[in-house]
C-alpha atoms as a PDB file:
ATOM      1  CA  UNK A   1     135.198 108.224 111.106  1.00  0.00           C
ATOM      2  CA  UNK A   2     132.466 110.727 110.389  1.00  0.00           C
ATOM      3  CA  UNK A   3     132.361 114.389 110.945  1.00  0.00           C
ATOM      4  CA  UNK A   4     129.217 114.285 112.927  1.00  0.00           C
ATOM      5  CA  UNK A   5     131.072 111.975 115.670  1.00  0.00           C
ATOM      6  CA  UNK A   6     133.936 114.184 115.634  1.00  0.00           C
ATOM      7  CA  UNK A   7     131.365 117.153 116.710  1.00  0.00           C
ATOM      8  CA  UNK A   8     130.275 114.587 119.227  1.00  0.00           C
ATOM      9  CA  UNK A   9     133.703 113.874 120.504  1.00  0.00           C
ATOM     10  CA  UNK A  10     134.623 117.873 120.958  1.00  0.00           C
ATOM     11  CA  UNK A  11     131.162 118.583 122.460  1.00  0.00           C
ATOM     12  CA  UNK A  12     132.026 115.784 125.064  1.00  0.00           C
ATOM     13  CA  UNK A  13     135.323 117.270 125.612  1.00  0.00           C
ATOM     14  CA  UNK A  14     134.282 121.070 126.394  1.00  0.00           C
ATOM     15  CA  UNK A  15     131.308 120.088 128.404  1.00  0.00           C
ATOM     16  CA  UNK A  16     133.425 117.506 130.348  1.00  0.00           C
ATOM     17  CA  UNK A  17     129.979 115.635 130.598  1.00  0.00           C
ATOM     18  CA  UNK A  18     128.063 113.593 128.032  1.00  0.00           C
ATOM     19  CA  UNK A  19     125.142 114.649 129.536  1.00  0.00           C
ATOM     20  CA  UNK A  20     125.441 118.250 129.595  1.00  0.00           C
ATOM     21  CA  UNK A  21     127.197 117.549 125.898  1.00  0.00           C
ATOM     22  CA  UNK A  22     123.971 115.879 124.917  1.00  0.00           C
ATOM     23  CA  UNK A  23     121.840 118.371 126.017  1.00  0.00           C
ATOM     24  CA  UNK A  24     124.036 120.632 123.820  1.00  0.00           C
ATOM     25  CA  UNK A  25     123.908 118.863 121.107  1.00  0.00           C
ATOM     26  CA  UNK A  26     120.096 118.141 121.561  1.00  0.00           C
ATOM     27  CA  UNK A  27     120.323 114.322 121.449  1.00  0.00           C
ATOM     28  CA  UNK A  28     119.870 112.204 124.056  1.00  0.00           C
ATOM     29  CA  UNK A  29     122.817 110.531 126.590  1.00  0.00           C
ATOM     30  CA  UNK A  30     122.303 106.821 125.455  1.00  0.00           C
ATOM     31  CA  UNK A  31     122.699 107.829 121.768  1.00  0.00           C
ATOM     32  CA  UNK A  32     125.792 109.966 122.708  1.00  0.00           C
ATOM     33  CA  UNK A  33     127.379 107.162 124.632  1.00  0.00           C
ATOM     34  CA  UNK A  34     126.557 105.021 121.954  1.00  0.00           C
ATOM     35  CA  UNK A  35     128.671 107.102 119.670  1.00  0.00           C
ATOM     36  CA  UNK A  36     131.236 107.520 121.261  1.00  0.00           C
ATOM     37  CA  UNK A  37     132.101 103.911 122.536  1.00  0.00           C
ATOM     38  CA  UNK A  38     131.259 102.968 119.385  1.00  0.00           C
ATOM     39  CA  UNK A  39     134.613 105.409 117.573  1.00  0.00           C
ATOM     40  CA  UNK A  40     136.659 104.421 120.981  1.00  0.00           C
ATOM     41  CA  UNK A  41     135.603 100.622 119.399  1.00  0.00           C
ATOM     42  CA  UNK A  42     136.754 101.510 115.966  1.00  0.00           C
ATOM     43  CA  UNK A  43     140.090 103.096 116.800  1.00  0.00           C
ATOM     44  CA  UNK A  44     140.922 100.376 119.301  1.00  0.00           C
ATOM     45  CA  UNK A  45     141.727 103.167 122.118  1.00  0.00           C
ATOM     46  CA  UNK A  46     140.410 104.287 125.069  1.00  0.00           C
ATOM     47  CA  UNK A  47     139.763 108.048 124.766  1.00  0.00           C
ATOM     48  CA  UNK A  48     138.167 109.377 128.102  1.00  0.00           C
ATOM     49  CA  UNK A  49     139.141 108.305 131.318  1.00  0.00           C
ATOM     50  CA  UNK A  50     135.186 108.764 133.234  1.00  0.00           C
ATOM     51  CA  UNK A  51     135.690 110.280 136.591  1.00  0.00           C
ATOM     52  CA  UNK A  52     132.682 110.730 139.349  1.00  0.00           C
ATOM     53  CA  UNK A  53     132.403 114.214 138.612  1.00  0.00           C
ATOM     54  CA  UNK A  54     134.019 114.966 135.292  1.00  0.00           C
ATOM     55  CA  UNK A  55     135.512 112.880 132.465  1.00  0.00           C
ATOM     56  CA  UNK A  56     139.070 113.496 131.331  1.00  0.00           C
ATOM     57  CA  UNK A  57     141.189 112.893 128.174  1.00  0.00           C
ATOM     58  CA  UNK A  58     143.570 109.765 127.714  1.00  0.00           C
ATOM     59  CA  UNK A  59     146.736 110.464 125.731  1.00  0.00           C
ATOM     60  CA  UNK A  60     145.073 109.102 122.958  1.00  0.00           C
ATOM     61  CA  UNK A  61     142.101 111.169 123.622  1.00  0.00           C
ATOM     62  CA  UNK A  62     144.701 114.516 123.593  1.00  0.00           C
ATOM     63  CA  UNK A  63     145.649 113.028 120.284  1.00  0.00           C
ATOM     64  CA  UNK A  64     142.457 112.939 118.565  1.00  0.00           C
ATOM     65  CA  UNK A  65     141.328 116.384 120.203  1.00  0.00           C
ATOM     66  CA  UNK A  66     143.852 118.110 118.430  1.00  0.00           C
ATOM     67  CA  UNK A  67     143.488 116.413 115.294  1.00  0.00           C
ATOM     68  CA  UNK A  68     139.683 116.885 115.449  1.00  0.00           C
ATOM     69  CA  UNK A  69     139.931 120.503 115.958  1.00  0.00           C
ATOM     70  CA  UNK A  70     142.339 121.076 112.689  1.00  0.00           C
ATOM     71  CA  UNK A  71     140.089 118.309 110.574  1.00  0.00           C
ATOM     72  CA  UNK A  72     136.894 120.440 111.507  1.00  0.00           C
ATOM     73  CA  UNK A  73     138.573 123.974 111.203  1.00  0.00           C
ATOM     74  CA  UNK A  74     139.059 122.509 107.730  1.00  0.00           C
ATOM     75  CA  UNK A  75     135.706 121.444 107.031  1.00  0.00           C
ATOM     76  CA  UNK A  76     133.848 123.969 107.915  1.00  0.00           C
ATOM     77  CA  UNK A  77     136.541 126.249 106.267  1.00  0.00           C
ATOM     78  CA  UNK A  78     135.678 124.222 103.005  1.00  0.00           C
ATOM     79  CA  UNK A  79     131.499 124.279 103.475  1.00  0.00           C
ATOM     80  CA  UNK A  80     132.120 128.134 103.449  1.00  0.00           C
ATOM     81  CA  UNK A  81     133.621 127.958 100.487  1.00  0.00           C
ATOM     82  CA  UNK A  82     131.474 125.588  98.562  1.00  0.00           C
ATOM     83  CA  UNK A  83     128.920 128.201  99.779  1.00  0.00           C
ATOM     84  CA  UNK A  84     129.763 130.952  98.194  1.00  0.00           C
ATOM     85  CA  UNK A  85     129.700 128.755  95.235  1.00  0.00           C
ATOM     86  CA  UNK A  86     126.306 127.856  96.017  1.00  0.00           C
ATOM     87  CA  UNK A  87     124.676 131.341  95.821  1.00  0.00           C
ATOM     88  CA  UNK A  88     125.268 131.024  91.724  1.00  0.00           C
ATOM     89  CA  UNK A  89     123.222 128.207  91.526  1.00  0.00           C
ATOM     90  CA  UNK A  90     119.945 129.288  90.037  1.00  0.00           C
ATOM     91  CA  UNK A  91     117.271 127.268  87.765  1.00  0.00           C
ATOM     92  CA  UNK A  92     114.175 125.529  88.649  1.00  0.00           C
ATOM     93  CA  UNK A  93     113.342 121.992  90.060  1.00  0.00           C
ATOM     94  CA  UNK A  94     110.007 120.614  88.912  1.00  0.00           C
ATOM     95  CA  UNK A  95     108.675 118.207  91.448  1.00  0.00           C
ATOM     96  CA  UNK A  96     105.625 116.093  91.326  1.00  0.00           C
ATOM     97  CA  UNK A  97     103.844 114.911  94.136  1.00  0.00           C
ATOM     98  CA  UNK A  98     100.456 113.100  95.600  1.00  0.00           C
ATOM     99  CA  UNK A  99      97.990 114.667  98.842  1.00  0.00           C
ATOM    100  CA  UNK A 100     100.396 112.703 101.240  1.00  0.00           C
ATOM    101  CA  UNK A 101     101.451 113.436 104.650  1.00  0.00           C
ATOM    102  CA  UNK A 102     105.306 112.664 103.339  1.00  0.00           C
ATOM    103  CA  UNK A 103     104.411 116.411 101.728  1.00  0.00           C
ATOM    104  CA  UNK A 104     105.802 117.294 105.770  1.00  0.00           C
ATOM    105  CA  UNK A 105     109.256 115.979 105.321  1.00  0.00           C
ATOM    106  CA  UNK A 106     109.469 117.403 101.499  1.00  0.00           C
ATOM    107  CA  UNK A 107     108.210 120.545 103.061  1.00  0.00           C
ATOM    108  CA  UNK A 108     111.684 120.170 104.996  1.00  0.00           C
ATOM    109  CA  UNK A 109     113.621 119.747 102.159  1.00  0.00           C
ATOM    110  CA  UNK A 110     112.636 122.786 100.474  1.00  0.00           C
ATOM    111  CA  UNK A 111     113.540 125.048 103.764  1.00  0.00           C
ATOM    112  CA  UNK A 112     116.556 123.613 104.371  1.00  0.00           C
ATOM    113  CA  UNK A 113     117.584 123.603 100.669  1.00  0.00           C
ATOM    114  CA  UNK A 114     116.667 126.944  99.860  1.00  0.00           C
ATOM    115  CA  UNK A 115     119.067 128.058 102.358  1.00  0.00           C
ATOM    116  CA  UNK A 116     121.438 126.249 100.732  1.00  0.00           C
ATOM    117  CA  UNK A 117     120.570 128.005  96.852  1.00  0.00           C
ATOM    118  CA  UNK A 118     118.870 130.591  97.557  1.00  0.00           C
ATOM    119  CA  UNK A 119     118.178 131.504  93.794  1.00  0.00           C
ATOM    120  CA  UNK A 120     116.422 127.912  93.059  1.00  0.00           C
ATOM    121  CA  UNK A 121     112.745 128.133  93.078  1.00  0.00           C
ATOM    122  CA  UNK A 122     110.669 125.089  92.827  1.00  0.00           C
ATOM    123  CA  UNK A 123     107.566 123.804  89.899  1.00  0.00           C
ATOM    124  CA  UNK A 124     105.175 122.232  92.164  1.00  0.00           C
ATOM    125  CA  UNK A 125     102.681 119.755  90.332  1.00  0.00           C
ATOM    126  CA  UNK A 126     100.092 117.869  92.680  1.00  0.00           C
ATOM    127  CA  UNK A 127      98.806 114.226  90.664  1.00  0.00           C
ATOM    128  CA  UNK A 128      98.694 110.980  91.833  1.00  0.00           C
ATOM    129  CA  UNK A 129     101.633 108.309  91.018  1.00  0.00           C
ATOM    130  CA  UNK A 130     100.951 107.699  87.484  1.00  0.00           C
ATOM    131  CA  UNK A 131     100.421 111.133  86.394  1.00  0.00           C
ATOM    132  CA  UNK A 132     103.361 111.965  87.872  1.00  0.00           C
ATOM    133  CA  UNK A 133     105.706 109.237  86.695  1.00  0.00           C
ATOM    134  CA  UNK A 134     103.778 109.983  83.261  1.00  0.00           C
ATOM    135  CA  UNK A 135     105.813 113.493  83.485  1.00  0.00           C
ATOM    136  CA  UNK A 136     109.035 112.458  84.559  1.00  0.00           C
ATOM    137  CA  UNK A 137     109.416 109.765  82.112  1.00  0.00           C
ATOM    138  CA  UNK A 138     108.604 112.903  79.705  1.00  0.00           C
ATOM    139  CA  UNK A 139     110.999 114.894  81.285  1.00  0.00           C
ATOM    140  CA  UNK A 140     108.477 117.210  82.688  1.00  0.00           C
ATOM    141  CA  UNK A 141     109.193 116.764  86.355  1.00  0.00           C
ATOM    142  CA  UNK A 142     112.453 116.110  87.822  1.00  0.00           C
ATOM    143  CA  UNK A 143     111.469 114.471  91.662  1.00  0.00           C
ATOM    144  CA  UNK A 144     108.223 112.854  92.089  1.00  0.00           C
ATOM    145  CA  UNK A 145     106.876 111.639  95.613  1.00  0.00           C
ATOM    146  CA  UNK A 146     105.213 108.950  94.832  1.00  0.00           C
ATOM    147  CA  UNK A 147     102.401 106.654  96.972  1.00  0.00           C
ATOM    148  CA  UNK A 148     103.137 102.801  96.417  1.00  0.00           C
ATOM    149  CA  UNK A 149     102.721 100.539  95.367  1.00  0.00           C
ATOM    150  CA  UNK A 150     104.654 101.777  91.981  1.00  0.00           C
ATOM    151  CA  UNK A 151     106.967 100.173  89.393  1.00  0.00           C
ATOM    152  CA  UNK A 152     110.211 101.826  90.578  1.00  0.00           C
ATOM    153  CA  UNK A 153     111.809 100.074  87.528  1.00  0.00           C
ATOM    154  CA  UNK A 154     113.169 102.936  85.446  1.00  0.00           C
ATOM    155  CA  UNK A 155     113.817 105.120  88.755  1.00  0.00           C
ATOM    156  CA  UNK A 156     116.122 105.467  91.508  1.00  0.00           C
ATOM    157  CA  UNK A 157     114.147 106.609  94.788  1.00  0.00           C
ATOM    158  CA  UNK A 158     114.608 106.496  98.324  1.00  0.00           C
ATOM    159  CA  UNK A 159     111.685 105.216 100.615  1.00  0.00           C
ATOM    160  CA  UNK A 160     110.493 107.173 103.334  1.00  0.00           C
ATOM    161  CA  UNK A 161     110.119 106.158 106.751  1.00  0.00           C
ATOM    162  CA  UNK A 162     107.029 108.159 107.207  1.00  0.00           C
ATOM    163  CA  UNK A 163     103.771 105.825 107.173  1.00  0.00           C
ATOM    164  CA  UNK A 164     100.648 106.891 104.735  1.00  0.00           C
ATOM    165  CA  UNK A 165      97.682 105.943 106.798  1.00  0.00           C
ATOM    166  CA  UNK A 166      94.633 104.780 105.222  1.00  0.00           C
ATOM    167  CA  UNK A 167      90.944 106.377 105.976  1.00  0.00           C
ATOM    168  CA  UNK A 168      87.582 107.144 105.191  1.00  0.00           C
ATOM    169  CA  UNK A 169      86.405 110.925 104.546  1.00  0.00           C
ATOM    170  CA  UNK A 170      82.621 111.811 105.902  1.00  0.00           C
ATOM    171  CA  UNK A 171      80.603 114.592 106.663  1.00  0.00           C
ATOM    172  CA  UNK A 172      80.649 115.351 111.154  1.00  0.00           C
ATOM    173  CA  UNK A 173      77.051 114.383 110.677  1.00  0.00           C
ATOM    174  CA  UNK A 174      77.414 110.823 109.235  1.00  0.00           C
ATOM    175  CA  UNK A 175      75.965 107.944 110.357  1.00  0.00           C
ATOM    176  CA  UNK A 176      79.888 106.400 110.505  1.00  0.00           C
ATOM    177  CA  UNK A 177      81.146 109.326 112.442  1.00  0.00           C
ATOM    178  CA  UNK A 178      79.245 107.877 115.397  1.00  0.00           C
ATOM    179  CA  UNK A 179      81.965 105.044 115.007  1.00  0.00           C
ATOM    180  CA  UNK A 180      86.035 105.035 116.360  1.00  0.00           C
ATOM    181  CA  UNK A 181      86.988 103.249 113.431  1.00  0.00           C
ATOM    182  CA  UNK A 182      85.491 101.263 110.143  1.00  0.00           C
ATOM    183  CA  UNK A 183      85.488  97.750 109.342  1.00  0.00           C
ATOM    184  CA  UNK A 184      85.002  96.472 105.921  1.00  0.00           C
ATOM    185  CA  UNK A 185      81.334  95.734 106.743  1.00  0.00           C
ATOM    186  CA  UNK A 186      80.542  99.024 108.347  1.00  0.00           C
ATOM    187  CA  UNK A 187      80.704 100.130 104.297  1.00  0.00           C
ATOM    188  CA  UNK A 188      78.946  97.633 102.510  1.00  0.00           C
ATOM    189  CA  UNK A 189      76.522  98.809 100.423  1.00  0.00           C
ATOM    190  CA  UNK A 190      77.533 102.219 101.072  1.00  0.00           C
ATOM    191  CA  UNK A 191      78.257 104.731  98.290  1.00  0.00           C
ATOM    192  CA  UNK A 192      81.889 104.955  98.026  1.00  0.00           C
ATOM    193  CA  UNK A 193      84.606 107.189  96.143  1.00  0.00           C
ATOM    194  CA  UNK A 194      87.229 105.481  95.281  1.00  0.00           C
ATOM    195  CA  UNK A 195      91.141 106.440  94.444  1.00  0.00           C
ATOM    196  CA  UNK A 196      91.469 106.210  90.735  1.00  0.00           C
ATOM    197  CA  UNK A 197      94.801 103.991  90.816  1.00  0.00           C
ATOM    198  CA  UNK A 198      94.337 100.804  89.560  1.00  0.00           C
ATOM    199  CA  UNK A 199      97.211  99.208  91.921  1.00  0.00           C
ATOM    200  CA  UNK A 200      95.787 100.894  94.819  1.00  0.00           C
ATOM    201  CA  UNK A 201      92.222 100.034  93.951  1.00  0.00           C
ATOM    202  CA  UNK A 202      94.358  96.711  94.339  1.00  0.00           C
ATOM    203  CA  UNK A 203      95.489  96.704  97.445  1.00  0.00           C
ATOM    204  CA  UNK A 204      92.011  98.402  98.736  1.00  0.00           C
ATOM    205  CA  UNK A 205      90.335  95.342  97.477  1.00  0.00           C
ATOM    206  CA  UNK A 206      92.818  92.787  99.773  1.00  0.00           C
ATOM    207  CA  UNK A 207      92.018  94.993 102.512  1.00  0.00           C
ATOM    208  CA  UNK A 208      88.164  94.606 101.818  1.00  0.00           C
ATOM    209  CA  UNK A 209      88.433  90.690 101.729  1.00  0.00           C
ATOM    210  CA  UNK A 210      85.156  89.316 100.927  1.00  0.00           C
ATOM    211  CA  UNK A 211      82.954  92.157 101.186  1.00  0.00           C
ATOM    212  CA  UNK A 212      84.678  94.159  97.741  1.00  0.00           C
ATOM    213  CA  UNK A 213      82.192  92.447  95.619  1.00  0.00           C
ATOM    214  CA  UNK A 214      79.332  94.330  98.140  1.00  0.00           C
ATOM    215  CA  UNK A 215      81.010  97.694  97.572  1.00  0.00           C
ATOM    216  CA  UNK A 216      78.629 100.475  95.927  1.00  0.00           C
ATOM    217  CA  UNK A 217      81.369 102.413  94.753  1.00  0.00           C
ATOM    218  CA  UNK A 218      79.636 105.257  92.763  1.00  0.00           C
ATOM    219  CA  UNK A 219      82.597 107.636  92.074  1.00  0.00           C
ATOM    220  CA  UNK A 220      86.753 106.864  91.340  1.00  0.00           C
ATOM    221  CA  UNK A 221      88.669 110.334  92.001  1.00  0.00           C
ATOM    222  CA  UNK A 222      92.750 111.167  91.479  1.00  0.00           C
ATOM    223  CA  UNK A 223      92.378 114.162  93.687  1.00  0.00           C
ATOM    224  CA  UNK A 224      91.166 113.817  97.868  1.00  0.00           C
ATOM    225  CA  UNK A 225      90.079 117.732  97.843  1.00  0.00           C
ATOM    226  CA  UNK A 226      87.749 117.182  95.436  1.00  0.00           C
ATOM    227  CA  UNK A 227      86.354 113.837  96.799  1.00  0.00           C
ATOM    228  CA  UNK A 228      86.196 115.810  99.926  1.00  0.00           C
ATOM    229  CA  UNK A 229      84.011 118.178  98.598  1.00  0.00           C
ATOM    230  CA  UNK A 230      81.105 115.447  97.495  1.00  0.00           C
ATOM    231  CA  UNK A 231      81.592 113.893 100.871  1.00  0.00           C
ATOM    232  CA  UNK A 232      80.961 117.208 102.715  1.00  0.00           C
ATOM    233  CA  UNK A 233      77.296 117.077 100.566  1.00  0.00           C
ATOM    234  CA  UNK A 234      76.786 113.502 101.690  1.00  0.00           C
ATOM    235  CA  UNK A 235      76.918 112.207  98.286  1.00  0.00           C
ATOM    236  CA  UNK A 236      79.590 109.293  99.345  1.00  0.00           C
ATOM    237  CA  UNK A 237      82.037 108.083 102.000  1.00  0.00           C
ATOM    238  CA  UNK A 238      86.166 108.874 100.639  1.00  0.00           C
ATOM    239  CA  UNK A 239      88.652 106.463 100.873  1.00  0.00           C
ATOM    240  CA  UNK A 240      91.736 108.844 101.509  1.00  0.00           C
ATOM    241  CA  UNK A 241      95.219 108.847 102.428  1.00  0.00           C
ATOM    242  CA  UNK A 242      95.330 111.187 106.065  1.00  0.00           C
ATOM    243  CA  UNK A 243      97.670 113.471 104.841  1.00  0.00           C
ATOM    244  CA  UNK A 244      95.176 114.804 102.000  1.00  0.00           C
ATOM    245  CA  UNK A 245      92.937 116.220 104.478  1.00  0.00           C
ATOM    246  CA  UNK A 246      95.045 116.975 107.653  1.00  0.00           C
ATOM    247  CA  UNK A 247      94.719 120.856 107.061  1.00  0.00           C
ATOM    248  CA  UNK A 248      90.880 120.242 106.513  1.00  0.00           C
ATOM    249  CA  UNK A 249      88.070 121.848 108.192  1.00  0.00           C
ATOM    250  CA  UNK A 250      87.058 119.906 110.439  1.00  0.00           C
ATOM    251  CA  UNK A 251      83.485 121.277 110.916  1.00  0.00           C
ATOM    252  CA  UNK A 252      83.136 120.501 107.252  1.00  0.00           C
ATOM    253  CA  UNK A 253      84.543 117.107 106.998  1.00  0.00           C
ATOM    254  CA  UNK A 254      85.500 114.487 109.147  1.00  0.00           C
ATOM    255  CA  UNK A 255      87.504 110.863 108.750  1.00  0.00           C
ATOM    256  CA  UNK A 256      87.929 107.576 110.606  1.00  0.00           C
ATOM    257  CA  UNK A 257      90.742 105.610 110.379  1.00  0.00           C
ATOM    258  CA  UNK A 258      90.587 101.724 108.702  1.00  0.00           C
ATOM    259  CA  UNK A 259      90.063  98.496 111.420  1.00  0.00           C
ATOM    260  CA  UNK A 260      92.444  96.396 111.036  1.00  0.00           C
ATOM    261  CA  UNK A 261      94.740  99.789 110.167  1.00  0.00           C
ATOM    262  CA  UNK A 262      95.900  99.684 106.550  1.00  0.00           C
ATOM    263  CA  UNK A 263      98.901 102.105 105.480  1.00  0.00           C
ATOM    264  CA  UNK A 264     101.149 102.600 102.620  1.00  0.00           C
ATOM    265  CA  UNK A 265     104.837 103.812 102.178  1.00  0.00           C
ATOM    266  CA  UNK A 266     106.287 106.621  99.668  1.00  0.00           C
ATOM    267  CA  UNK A 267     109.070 107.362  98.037  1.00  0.00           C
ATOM    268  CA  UNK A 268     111.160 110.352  96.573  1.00  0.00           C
ATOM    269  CA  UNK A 269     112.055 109.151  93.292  1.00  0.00           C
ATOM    270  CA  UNK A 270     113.504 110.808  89.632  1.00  0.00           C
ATOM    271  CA  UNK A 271     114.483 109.221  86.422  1.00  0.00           C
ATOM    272  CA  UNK A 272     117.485 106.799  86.107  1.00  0.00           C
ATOM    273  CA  UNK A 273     120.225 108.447  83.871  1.00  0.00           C
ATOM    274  CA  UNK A 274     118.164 111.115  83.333  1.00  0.00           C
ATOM    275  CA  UNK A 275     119.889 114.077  82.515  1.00  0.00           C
ATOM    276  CA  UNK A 276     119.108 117.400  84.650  1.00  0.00           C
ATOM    277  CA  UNK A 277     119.878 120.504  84.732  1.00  0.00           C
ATOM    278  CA  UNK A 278     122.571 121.976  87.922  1.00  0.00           C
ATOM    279  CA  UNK A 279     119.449 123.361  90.095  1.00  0.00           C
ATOM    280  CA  UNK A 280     117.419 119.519  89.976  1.00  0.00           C
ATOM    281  CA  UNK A 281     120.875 117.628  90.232  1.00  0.00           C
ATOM    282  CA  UNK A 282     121.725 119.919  93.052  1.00  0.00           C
ATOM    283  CA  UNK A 283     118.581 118.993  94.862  1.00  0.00           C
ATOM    284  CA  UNK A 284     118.623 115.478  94.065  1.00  0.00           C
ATOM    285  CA  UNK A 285     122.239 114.847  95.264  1.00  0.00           C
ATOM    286  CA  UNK A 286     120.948 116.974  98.844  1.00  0.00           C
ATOM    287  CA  UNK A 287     118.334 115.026  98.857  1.00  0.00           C
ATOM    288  CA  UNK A 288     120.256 111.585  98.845  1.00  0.00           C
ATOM    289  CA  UNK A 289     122.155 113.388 101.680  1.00  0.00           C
ATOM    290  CA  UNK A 290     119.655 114.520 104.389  1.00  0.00           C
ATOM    291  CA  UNK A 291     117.906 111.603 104.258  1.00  0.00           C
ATOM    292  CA  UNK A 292     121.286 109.115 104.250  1.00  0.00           C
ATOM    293  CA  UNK A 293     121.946 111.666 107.375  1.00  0.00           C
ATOM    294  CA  UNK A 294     118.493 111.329 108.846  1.00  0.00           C
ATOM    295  CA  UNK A 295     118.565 107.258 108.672  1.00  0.00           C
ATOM    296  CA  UNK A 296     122.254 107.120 110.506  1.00  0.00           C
ATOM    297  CA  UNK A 297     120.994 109.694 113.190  1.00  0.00           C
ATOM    298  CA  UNK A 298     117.439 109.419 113.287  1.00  0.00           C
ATOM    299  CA  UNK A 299     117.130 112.314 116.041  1.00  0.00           C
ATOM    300  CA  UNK A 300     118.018 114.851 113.580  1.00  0.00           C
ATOM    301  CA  UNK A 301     115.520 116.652 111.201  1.00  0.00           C
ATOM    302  CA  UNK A 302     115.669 116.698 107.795  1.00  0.00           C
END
């Protein structure tokens, strides 16, 4: 039984509704119903007896009400605690990571876990992949988000569920920004810059099919900004992940997503039996949590 149902159960049971409880608890009513036929499943018991105006407690029900209400006294009794403990971690977490839109859901992570330790502060080194992996296996950075494809071999990681979409950076006034979308052909012969990766250069060329061997592709860069830059002067079409340039200005630079659409996946990953200091395990082991928490209730936020 998990402590987040038990806040479901208790909602349910003040409200007298799962609907108004859901709107409380800022979920919707099928989820909420879900959960809690799902704990009435698991206990074998029926806990609410549902009325046409209001539902009411079973015996059972009057049961696990009071037992809820000391169990979560206790808990959140024991969060403060652990708390105050919290406020003495201090140190910094290094953290390596690529232009990627999963940036938006690390960007989370650092909010919410700053609250937490307020005296952490955070390294922040922007590379692609390798360069980053490159520094965690050197024990420069302790949490890398990292594009795939990668060798996760040496690292424990968690994917994210947040899609990297593929697309190609212009100038507003380019020919291709006429178009909705571009097709393989719609570049051939075109000068191109390319990401440096070798593995993504990889799975760039399956996309491309037959017409990678008609690619002009005049520049490799690690870093979209400054591929950007040579696109805003016309000098080449970027490929780009969407996330590098989705605080761009758009009367400088434009993009146009792949047809057939071609994305990627990240991860958040660190070193396997790597030693860290309290401040990176701290954020590793919250990290583990939110997202674990995220992928069993996928309406909350990280």
């Amino acid at each position: 039984m998990e402590i987040r149902v038990l806040r479901y159960f208790l909602a349910v049971v003040r409200e007298e509704s799962i609907t108004r409880a859901a709107d409380f608890l800022h979920i919707t009513q099928p989820t909420l119903s879900r959960q809690i036929a799902q704990m009435e499943e698991e206990m074998g018991v029926k806990l609410f007896e549902r009325g046409t105006r209001k539902i009411v407690l079973t015996n059972e029900g009057l049961l696990l009400r009071r037992r809820a209400e000391e169990i979560l006294e206790l808990v959140d009794k024991t969060e403060k605690e652990l708390a105050e403990q919290d406020e003495l971690v201090e140190g910094k977490v290094s953290v390596g990571c690529g232009d990627l839109a999963s940036v938006e859901i690390l960007s989370k992570l650092f909010r919410s876990f700053h609250e937490r330790y307020p005296a952490v502060t955070f390294d922040i080194y922007t590379a692609t992949a390798d360069h980053v992996k490159d520094r965690m296996d050197r024990g420069l950075t302790d949490v890398g988000l990292l594009l795939e494809p990668v060798n996760m071999e040496k690292y424990d990681y968690i994917r994210l569920n947040k899609k990297e979409q593929w697309i190609v950076v212009m100038h507003p006034d380019s020919p291709l920004a006429k178009l909705k979308c571009i097709t393989p052909g719609d570049l051939r012969g075109l000068p191109l810059i390319f990401p440096r990766r070798v593995d993504v250069q990889s799975e760039l060329a399956g996309w491309f099919g037959d017409e990678f061997d008609k690619l002009n592709i005049l520049f490799t860069s690690n870093l979209t900004s400054n591929s950007s830059v040579l696109s805003y002067h016309k000098l080449a079409y970027s490929i780009a992940i969407l996330g590098s340039v989705a605080f761009c200005d758009s009367d400088k630079i434009t993009y146009r997503p792949l047809s057939p659409e071609l994305t990627a996946t990240s991860v958040l990953a660190w070193r396997r039996k790597q030693p860290f200091g309290l401040a990176a395990a701290k954020f590793i082991e919250y990290i583990k949590e939110r997202l674990h928490e995220e992928r069993n209730n996928p309406e909350s936020e990280v």
